[in-house]
N, C-alpha and C. Protein backbone atom coordinates (compact mmCIF):
# COMPACT_ATOMS: atom_id res chain seq x y z
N UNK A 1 -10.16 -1.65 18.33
CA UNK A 1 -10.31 -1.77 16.90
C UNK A 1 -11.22 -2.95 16.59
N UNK A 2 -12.18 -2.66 15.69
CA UNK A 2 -12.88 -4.02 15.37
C UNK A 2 -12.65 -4.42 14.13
N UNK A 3 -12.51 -6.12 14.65
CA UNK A 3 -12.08 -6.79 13.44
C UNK A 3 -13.11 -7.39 12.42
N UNK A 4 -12.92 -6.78 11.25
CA UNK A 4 -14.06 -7.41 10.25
C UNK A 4 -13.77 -8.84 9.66
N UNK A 5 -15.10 -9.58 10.13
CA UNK A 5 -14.78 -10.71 9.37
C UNK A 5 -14.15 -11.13 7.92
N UNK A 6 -13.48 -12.06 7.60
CA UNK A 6 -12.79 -12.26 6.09
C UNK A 6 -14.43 -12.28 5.60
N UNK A 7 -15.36 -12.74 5.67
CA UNK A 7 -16.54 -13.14 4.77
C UNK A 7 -17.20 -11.72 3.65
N UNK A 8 -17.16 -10.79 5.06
CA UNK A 8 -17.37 -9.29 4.69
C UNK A 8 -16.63 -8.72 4.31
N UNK A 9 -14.96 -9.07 3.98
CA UNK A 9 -14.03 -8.18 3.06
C UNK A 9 -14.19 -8.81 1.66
N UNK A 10 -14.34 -10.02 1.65
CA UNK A 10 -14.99 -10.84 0.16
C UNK A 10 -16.66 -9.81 -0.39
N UNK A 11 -17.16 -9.79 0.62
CA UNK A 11 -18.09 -9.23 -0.19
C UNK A 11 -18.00 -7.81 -0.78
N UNK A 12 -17.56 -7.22 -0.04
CA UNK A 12 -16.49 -5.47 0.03
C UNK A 12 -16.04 -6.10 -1.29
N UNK A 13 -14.99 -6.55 -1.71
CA UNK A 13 -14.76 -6.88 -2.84
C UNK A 13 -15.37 -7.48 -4.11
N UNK A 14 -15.93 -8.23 -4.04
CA UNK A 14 -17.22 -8.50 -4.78
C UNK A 14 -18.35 -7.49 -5.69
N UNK A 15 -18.77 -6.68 -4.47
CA UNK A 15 -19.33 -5.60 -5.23
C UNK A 15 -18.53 -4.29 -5.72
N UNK A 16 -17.62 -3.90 -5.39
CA UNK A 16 -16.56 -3.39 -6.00
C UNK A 16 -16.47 -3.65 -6.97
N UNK A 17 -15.82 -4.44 -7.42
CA UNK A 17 -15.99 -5.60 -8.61
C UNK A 17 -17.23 -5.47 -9.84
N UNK A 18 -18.53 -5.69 -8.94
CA UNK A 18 -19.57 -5.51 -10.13
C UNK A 18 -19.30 -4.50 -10.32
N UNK A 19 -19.53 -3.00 -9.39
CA UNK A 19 -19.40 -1.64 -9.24
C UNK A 19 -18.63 -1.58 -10.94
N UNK A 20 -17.47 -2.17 -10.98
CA UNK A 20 -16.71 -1.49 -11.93
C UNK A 20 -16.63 -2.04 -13.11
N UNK A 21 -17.59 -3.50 -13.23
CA UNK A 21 -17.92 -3.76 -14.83
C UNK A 21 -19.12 -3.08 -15.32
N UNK A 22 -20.11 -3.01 -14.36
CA UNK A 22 -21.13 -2.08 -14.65
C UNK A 22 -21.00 -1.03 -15.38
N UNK A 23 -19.83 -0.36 -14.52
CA UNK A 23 -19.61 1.24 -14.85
C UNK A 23 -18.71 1.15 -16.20
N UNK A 24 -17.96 0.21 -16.57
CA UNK A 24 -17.61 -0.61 -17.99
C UNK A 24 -18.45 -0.29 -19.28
N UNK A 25 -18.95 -1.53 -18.53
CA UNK A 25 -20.48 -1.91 -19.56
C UNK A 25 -20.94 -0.25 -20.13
N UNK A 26 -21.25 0.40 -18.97
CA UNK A 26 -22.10 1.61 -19.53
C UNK A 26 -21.15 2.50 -20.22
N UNK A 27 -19.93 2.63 -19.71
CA UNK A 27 -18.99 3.44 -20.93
C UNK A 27 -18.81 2.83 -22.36
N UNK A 28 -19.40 1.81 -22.41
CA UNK A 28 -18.92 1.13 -23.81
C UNK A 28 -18.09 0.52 -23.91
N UNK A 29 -17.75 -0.58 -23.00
CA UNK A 29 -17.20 -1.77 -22.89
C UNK A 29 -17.64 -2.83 -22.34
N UNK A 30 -18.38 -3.11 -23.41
CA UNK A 30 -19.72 -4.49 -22.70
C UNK A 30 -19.13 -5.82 -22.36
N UNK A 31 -17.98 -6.28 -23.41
CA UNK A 31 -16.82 -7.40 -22.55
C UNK A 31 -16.75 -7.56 -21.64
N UNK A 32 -16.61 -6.31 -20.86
CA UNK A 32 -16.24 -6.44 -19.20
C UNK A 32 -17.34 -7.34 -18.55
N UNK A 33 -19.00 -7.29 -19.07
CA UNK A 33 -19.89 -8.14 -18.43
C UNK A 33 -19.62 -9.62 -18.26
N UNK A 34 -18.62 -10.02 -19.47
CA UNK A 34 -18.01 -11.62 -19.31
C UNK A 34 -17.76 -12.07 -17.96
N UNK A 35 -17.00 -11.28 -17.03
CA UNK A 35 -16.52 -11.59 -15.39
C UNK A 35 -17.91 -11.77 -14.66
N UNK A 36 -18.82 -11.00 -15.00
CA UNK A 36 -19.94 -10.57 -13.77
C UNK A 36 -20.08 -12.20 -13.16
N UNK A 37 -20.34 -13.22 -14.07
CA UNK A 37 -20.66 -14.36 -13.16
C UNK A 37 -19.63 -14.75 -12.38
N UNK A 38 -18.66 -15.06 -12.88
CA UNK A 38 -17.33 -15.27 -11.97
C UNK A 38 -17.09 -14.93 -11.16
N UNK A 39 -17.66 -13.54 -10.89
CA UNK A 39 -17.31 -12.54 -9.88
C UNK A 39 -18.61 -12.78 -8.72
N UNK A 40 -19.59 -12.80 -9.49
CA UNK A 40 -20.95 -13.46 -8.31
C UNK A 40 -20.24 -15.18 -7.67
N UNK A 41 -19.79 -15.80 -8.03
CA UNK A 41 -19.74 -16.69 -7.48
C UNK A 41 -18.31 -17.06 -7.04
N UNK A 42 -17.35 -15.86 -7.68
CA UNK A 42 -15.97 -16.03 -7.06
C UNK A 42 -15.85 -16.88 -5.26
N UNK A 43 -14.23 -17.46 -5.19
CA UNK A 43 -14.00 -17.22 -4.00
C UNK A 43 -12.95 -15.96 -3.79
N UNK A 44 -12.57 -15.59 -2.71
CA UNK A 44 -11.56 -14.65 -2.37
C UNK A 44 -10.39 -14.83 -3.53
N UNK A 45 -9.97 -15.86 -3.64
CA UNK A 45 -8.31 -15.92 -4.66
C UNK A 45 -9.12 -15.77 -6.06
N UNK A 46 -10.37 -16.05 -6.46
CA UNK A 46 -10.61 -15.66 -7.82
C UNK A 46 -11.04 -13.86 -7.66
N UNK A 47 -11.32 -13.62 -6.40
CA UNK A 47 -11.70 -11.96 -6.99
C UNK A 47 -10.34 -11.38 -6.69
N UNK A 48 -9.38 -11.46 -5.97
CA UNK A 48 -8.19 -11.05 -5.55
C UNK A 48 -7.95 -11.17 -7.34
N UNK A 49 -7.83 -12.28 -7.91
CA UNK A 49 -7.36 -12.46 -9.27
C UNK A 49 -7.61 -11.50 -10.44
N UNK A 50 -9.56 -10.97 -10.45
CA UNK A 50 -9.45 -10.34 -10.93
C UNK A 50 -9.35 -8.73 -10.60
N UNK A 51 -9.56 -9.04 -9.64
CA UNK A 51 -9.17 -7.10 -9.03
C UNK A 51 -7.58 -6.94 -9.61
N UNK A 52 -6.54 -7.91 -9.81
CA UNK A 52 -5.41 -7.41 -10.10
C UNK A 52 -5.63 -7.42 -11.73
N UNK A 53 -6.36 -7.90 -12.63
CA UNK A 53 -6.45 -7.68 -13.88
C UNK A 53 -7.50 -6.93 -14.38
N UNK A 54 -7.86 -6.15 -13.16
CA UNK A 54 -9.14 -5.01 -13.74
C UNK A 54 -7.62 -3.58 -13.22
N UNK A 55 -6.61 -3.84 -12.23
CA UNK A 55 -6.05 -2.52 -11.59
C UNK A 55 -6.29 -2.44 -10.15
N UNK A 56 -7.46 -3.17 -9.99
CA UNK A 56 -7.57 -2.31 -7.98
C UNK A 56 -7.21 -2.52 -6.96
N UNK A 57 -6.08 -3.74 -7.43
CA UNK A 57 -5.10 -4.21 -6.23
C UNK A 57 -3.47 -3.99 -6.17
């Protein structure tokens, strides 16, 4: 089994993340763009944070 580095499950998450304010934004909920920076410069416990207040955790 290979083990993926923590660096590359942060980023796995990360773009996830944009993935789903984007897809926000374009349904007509442009608020959601508020996170995008947070989320570019998150560490792991701030995107863990908001993945549980977007649902995807």
């Amino acid at each position: 089994m290979i083990k993926i580095p923590q660096n590359s499950d942060n980023e796995a998450l990360r773009c996830q993340l944009l993935d789903e304010i984007y897809a926000g934004a374009m349904a007509g909920m442009p608020a959601m763009l508020v996170d995008e920076e947070q989320i570019r410069n998150g560490d792991r416990e701030e995107l863990e944070k908001i993945a549980e207040r977007y649902g995807l955790r």
